[in-house]
ModelCIF file with pLDDT and N, C-alpha, C, O atoms, coordinates in Angstrom:
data_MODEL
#
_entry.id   MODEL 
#
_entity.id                         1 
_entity.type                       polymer 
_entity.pdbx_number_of_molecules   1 
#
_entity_poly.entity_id                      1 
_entity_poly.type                           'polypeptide(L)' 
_entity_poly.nstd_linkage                   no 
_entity_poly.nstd_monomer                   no 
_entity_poly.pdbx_seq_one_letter_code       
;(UNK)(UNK)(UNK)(UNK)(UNK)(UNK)(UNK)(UNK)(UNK)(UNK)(UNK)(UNK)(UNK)(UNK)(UNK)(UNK)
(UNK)(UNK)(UNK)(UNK)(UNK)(UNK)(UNK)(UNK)(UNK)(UNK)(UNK)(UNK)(UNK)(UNK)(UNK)(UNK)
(UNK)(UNK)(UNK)(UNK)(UNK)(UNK)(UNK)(UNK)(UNK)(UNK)(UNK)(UNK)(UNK)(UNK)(UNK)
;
_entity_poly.pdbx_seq_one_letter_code_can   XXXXXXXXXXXXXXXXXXXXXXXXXXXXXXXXXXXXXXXXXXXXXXX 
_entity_poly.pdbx_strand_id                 A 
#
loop_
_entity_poly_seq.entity_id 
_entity_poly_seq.num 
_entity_poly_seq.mon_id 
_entity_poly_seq.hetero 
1 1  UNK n 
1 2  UNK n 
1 3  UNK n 
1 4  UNK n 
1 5  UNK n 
1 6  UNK n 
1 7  UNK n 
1 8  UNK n 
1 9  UNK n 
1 10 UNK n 
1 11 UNK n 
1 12 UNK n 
1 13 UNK n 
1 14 UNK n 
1 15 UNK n 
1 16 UNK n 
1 17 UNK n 
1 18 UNK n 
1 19 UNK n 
1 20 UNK n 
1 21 UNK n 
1 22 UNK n 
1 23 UNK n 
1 24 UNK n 
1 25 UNK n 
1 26 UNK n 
1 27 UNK n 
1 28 UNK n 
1 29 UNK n 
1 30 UNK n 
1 31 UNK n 
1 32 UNK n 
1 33 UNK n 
1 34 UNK n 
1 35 UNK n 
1 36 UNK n 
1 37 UNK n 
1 38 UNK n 
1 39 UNK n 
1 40 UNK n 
1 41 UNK n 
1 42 UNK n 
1 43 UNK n 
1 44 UNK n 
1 45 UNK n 
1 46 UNK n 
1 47 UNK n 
#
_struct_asym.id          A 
_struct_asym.entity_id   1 
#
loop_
_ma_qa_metric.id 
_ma_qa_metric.mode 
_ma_qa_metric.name 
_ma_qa_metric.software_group_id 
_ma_qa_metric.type 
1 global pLDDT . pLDDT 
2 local  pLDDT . pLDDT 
#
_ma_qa_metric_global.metric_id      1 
_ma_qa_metric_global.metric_value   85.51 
_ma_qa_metric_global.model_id       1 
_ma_qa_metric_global.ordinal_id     1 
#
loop_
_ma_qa_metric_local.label_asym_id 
_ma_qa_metric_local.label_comp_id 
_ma_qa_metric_local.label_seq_id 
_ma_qa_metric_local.metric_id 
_ma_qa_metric_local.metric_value 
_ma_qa_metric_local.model_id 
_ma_qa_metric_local.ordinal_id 
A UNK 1  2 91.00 1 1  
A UNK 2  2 94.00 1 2  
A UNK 3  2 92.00 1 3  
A UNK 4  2 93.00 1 4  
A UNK 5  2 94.00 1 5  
A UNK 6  2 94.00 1 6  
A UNK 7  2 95.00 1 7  
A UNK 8  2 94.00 1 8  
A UNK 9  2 93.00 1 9  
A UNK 10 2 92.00 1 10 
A UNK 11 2 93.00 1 11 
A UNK 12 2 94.00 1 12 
A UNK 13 2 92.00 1 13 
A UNK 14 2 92.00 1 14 
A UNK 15 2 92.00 1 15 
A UNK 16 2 92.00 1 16 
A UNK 17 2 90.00 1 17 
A UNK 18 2 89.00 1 18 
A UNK 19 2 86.00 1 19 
A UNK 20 2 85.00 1 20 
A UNK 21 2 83.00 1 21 
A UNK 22 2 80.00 1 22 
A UNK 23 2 75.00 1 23 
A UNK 24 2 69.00 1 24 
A UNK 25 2 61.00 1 25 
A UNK 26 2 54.00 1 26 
A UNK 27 2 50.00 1 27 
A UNK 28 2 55.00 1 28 
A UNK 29 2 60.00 1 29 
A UNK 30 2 67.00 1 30 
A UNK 31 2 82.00 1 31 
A UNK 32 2 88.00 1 32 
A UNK 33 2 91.00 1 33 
A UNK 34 2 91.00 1 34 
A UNK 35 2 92.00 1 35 
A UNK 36 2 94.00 1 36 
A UNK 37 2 94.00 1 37 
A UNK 38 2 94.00 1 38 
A UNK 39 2 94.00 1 39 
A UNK 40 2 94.00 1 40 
A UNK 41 2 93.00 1 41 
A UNK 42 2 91.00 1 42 
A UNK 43 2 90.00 1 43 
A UNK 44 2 89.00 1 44 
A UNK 45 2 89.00 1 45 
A UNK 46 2 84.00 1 46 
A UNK 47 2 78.00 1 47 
#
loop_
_atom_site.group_PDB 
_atom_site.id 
_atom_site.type_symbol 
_atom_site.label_atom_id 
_atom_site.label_alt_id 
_atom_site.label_comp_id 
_atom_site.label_asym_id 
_atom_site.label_entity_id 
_atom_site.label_seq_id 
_atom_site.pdbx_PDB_ins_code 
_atom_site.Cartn_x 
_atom_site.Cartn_y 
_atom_site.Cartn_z 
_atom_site.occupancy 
_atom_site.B_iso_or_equiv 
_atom_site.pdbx_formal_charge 
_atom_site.auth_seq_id 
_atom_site.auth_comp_id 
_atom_site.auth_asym_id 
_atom_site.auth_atom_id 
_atom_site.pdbx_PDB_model_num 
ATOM 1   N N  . UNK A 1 1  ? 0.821   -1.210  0.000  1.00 91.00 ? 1  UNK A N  1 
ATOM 2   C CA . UNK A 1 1  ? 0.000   0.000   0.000  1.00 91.00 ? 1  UNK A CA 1 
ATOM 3   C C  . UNK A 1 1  ? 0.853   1.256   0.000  1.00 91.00 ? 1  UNK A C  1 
ATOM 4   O O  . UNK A 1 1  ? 0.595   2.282   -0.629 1.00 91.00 ? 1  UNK A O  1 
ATOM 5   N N  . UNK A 1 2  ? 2.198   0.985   1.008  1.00 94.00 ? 2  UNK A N  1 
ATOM 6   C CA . UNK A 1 2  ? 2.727   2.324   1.024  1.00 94.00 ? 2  UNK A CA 1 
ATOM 7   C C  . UNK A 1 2  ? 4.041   2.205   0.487  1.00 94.00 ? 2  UNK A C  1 
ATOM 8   O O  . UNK A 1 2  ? 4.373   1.038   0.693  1.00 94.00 ? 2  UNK A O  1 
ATOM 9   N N  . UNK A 1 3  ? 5.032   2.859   -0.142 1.00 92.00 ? 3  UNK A N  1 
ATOM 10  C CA . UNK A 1 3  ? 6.079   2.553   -0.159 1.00 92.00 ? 3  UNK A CA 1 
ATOM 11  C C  . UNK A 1 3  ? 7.112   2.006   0.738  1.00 92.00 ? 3  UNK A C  1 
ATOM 12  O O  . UNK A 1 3  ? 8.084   1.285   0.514  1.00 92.00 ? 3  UNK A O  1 
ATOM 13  N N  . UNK A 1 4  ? 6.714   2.462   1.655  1.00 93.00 ? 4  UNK A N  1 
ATOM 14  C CA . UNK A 1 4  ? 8.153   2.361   2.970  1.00 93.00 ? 4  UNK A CA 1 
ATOM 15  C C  . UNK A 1 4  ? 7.034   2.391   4.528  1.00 93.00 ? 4  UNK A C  1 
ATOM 16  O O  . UNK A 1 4  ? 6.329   3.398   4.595  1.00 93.00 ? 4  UNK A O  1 
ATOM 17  N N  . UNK A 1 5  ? 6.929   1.687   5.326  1.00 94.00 ? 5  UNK A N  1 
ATOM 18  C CA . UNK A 1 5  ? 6.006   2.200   6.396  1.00 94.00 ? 5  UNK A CA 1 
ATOM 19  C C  . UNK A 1 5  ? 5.654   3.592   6.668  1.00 94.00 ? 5  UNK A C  1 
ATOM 20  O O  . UNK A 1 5  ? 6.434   4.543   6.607  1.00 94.00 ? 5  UNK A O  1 
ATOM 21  N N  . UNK A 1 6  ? 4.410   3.635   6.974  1.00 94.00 ? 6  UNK A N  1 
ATOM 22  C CA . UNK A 1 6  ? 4.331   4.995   7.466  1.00 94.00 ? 6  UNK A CA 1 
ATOM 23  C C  . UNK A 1 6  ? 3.728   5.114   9.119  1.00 94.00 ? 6  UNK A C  1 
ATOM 24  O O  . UNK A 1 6  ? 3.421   4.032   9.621  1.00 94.00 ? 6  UNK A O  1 
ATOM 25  N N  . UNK A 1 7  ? 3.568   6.205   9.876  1.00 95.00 ? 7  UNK A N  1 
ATOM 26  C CA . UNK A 1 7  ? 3.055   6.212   11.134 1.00 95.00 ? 7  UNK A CA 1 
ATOM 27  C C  . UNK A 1 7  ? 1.276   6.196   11.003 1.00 95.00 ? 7  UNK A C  1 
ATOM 28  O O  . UNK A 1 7  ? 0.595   6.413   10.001 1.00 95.00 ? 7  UNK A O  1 
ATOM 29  N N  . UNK A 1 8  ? 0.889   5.899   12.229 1.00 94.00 ? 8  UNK A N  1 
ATOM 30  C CA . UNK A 1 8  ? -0.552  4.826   11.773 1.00 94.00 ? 8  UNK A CA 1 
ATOM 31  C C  . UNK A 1 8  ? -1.419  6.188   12.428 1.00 94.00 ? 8  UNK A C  1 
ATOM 32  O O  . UNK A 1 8  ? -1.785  6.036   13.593 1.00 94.00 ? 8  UNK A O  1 
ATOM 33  N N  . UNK A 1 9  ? -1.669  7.128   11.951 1.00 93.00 ? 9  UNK A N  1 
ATOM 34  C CA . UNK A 1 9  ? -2.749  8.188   12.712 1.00 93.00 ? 9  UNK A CA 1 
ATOM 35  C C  . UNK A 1 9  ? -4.341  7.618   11.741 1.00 93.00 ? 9  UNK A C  1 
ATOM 36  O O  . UNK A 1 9  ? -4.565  6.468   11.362 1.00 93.00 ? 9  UNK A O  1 
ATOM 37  N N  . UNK A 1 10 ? -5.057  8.603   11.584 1.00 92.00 ? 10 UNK A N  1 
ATOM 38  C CA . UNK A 1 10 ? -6.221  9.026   11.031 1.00 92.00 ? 10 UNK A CA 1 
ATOM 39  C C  . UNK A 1 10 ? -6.134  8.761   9.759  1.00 92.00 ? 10 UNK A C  1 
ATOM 40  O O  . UNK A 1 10 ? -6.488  7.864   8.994  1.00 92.00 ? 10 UNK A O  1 
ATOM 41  N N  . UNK A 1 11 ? -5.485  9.919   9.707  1.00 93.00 ? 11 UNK A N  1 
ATOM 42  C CA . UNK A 1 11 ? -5.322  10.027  7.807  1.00 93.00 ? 11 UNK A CA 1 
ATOM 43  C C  . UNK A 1 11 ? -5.208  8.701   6.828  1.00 93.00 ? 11 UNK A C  1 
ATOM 44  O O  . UNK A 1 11 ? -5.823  8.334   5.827  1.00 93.00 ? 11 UNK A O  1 
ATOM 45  N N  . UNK A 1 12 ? -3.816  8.015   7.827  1.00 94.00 ? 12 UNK A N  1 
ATOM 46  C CA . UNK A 1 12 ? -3.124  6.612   6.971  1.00 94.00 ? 12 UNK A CA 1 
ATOM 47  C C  . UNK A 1 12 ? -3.911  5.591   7.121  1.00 94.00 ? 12 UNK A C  1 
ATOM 48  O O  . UNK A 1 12 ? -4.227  4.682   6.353  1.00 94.00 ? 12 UNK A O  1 
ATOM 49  N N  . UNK A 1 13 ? -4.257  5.892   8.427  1.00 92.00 ? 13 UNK A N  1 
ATOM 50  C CA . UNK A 1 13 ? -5.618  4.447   8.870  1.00 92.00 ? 13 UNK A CA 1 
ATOM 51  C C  . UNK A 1 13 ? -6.790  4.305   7.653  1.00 92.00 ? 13 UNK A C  1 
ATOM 52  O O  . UNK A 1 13 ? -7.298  3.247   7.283  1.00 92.00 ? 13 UNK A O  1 
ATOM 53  N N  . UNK A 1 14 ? -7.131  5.908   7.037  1.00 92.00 ? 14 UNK A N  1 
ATOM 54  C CA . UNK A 1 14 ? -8.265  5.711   6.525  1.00 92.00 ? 14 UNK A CA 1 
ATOM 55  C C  . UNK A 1 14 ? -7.955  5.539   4.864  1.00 92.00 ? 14 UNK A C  1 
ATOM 56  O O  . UNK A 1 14 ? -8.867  5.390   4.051  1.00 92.00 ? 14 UNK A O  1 
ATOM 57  N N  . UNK A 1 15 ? -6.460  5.584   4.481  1.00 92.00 ? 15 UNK A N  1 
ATOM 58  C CA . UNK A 1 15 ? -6.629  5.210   3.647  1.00 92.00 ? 15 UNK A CA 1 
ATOM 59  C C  . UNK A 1 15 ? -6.145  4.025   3.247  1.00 92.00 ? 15 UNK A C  1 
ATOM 60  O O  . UNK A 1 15 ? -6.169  3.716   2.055  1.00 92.00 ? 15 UNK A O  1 
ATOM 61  N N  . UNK A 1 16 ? -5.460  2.917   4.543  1.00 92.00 ? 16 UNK A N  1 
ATOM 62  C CA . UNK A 1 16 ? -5.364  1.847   4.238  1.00 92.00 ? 16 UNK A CA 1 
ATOM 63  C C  . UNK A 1 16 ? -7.006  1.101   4.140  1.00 92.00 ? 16 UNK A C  1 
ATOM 64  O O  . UNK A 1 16 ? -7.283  0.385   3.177  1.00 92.00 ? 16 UNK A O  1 
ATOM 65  N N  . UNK A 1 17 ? -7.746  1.299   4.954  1.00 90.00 ? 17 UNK A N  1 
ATOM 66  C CA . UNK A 1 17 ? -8.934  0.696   5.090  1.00 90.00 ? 17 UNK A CA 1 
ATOM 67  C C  . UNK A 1 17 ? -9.613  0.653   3.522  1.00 90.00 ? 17 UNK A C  1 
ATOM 68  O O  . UNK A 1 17 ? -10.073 -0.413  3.114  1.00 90.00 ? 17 UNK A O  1 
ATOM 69  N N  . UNK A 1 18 ? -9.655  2.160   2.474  1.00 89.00 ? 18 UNK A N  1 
ATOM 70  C CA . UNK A 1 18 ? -10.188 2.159   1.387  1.00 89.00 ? 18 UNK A CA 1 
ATOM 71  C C  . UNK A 1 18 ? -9.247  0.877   0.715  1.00 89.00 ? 18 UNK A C  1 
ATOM 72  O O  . UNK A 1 18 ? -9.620  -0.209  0.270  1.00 89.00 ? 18 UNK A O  1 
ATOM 73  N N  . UNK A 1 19 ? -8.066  1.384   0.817  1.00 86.00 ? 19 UNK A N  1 
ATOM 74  C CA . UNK A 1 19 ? -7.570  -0.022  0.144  1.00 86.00 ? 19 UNK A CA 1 
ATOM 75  C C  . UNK A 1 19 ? -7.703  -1.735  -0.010 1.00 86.00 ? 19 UNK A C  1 
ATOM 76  O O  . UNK A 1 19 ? -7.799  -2.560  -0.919 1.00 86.00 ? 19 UNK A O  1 
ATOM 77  N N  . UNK A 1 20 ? -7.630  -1.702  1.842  1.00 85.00 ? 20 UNK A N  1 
ATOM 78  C CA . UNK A 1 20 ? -7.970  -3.137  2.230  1.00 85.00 ? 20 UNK A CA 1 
ATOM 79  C C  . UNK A 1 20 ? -9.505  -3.401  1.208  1.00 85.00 ? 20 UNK A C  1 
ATOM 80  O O  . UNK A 1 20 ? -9.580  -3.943  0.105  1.00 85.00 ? 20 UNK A O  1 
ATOM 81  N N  . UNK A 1 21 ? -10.552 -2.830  2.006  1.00 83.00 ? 21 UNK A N  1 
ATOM 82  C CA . UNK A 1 21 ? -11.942 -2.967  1.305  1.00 83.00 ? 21 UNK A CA 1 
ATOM 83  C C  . UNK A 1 21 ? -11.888 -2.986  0.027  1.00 83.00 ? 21 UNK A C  1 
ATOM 84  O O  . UNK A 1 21 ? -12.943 -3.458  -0.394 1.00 83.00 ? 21 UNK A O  1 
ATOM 85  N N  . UNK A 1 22 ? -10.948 -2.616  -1.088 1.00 80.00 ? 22 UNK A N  1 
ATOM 86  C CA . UNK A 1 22 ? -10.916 -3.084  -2.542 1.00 80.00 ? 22 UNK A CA 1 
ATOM 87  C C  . UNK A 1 22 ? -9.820  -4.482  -2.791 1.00 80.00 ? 22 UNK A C  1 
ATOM 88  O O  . UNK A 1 22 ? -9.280  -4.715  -3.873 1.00 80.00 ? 22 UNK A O  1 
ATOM 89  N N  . UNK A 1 23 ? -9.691  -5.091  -1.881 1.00 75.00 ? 23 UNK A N  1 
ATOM 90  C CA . UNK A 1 23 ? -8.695  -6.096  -1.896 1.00 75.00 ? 23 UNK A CA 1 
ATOM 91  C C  . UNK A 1 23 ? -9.421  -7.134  -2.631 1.00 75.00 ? 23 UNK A C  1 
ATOM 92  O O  . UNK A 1 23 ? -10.381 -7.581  -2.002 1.00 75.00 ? 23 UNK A O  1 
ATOM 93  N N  . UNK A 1 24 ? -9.231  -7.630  -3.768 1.00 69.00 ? 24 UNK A N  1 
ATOM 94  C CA . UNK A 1 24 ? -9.644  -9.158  -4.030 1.00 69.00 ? 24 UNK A CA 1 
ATOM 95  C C  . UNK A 1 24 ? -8.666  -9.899  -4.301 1.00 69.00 ? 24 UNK A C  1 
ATOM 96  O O  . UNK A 1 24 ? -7.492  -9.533  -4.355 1.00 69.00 ? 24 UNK A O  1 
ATOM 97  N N  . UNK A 1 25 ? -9.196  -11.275 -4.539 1.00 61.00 ? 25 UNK A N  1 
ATOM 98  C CA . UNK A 1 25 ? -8.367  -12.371 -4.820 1.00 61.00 ? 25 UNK A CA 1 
ATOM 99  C C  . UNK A 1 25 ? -7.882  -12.811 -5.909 1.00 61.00 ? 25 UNK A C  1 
ATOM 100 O O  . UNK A 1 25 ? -8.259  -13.874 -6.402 1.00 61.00 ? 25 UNK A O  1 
ATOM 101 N N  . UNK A 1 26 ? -6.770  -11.878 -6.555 1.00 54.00 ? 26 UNK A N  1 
ATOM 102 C CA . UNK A 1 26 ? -6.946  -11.443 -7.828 1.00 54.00 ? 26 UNK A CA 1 
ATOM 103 C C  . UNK A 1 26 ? -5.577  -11.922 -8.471 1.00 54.00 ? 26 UNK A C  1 
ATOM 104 O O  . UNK A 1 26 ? -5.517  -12.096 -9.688 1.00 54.00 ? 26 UNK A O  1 
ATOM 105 N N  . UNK A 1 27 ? -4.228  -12.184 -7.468 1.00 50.00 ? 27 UNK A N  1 
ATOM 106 C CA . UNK A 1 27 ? -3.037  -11.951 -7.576 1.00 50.00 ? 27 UNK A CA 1 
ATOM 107 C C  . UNK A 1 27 ? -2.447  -13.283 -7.655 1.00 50.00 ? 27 UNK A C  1 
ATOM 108 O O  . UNK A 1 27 ? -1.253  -13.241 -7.359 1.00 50.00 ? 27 UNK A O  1 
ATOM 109 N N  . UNK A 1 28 ? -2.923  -14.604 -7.988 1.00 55.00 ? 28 UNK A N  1 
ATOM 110 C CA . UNK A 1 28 ? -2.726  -15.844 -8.479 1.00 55.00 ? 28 UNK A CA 1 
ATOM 111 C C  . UNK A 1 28 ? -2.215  -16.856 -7.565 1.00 55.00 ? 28 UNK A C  1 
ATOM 112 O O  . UNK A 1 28 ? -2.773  -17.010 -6.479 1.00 55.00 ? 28 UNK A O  1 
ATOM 113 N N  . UNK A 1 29 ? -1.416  -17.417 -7.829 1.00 60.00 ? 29 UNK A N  1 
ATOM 114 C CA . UNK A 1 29 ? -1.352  -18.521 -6.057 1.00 60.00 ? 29 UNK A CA 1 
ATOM 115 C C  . UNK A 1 29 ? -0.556  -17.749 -5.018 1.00 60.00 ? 29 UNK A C  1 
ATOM 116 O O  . UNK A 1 29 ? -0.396  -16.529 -5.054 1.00 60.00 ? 29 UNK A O  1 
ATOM 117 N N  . UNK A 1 30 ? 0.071   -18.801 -3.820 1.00 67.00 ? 30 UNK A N  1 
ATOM 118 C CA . UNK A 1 30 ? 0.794   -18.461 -2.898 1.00 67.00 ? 30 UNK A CA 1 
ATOM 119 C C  . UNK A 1 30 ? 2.215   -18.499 -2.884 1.00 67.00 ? 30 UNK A C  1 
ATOM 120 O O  . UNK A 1 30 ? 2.854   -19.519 -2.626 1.00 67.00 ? 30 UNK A O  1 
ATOM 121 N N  . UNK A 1 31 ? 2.724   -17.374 -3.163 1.00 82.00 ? 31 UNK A N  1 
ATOM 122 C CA . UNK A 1 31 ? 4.087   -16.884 -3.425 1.00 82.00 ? 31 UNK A CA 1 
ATOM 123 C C  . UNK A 1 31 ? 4.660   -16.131 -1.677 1.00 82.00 ? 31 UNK A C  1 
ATOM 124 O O  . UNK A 1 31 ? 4.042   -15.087 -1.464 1.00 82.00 ? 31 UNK A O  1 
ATOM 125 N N  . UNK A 1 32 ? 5.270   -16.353 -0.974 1.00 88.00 ? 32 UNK A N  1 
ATOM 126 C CA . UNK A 1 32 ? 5.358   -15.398 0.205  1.00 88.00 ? 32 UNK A CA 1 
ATOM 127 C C  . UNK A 1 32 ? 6.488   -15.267 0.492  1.00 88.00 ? 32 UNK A C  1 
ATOM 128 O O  . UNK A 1 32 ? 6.894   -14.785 1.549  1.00 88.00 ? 32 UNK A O  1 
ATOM 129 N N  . UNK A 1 33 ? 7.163   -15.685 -0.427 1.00 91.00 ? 33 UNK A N  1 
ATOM 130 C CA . UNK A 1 33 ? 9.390   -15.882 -0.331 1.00 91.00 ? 33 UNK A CA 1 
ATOM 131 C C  . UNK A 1 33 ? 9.311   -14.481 -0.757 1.00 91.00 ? 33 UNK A C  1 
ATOM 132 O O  . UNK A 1 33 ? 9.711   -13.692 0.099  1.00 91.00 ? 33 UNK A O  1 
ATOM 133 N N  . UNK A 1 34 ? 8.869   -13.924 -1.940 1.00 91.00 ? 34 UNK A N  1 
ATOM 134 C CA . UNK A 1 34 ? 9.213   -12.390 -2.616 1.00 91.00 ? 34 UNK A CA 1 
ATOM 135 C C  . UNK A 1 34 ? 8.925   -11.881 -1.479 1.00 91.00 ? 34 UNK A C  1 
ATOM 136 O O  . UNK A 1 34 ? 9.786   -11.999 -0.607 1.00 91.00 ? 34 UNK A O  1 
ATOM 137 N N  . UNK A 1 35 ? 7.932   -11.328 -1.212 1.00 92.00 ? 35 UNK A N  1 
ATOM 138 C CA . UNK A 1 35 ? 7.619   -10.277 0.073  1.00 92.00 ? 35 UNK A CA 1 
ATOM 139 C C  . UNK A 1 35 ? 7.846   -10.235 1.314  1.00 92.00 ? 35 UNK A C  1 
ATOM 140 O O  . UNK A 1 35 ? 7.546   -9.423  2.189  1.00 92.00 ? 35 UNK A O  1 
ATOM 141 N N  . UNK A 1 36 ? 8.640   -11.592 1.304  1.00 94.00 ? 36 UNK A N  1 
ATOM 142 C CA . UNK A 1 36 ? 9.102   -11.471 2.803  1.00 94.00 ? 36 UNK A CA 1 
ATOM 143 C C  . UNK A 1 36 ? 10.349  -11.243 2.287  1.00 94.00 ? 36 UNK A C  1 
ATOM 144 O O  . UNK A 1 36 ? 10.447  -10.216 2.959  1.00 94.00 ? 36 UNK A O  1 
ATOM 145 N N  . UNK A 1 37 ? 11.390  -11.275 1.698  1.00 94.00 ? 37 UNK A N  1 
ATOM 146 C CA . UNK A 1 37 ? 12.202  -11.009 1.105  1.00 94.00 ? 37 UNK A CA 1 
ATOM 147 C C  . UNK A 1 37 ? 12.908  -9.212  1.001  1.00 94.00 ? 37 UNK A C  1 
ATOM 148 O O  . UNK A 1 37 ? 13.956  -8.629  1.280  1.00 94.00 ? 37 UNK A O  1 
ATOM 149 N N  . UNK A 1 38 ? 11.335  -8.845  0.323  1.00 94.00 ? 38 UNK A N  1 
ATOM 150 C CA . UNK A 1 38 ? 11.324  -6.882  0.474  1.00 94.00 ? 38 UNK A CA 1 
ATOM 151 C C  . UNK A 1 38 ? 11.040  -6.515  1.590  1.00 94.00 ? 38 UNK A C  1 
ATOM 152 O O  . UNK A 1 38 ? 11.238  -5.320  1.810  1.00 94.00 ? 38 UNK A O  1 
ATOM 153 N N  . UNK A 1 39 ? 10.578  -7.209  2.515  1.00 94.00 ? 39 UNK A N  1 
ATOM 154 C CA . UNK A 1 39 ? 9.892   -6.678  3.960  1.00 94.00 ? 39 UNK A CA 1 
ATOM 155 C C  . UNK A 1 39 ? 11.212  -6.877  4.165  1.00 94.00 ? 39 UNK A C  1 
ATOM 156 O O  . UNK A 1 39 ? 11.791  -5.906  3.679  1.00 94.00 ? 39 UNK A O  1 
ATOM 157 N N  . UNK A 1 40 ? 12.022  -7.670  4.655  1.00 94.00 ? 40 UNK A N  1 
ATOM 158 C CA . UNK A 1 40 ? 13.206  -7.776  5.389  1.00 94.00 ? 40 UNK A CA 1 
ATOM 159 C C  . UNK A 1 40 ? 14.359  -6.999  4.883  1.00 94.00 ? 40 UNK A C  1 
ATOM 160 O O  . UNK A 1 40 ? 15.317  -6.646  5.571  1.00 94.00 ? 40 UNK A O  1 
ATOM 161 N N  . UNK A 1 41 ? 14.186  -6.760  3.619  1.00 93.00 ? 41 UNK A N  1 
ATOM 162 C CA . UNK A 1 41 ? 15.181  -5.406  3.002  1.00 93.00 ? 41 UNK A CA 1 
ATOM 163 C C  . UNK A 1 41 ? 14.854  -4.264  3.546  1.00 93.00 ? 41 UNK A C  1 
ATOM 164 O O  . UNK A 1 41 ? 15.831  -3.561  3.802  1.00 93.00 ? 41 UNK A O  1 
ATOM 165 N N  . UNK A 1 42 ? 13.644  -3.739  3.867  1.00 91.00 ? 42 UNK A N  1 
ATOM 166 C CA . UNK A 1 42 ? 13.600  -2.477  4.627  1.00 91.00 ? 42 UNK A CA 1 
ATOM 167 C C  . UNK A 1 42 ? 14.059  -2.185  5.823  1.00 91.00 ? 42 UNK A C  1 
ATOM 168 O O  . UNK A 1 42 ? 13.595  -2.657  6.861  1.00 91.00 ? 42 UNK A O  1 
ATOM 169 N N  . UNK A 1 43 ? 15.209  -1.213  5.740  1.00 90.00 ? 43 UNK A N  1 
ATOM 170 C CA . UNK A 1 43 ? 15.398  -1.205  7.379  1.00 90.00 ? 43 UNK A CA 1 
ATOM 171 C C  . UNK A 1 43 ? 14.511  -0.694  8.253  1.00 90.00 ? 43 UNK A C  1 
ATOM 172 O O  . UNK A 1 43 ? 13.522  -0.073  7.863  1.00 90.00 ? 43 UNK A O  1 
ATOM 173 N N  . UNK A 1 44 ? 14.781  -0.908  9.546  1.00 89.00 ? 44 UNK A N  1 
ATOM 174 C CA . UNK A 1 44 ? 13.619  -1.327  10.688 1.00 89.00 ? 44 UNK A CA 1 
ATOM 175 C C  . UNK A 1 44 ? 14.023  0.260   11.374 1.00 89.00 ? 44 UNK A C  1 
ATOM 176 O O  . UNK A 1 44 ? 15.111  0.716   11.726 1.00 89.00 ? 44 UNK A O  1 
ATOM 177 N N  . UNK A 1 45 ? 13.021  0.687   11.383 1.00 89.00 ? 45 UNK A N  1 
ATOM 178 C CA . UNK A 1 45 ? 12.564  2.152   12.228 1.00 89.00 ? 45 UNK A CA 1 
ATOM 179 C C  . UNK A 1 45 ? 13.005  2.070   13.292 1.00 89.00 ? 45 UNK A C  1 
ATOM 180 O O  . UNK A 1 45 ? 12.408  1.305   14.050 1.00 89.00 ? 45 UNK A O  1 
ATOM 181 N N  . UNK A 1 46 ? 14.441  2.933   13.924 1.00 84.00 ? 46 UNK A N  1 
ATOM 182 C CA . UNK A 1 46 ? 14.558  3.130   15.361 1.00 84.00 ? 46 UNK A CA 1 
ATOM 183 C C  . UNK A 1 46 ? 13.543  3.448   16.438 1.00 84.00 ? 46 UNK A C  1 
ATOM 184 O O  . UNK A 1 46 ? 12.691  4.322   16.278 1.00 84.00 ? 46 UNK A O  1 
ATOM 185 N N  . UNK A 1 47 ? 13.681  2.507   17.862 1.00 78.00 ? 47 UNK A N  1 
ATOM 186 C CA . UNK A 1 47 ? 12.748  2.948   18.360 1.00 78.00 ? 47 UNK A CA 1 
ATOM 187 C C  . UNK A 1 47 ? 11.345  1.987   18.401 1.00 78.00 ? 47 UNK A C  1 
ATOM 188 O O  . UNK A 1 47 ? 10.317  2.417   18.925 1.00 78.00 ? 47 UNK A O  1 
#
């Protein structure tokens, strides 16, 4: 949804939610090596 994490107020909350709510099952089987892969490339927010 976002490029890089962001901090979770109002604003971001409400526009992950529009997102989530257009989520379908659209994106073909279960792949979860890639994205855990980019998740773990991002460095981790001090703190």
């Amino acid at each position: 949804i976002f490029p890089t994490s962001v901090e979770y107020n109002e604003k971001t909350m409400e526009e992950a939610l529009k997102k989530v709510e257009k989520m379908e099952d659209d994106l073909g089987g279960t792949e979860i090596l890639q994205p855990l892969e980019h998740i773990y490339s991002q460095p981790c927010i001090p703190k």
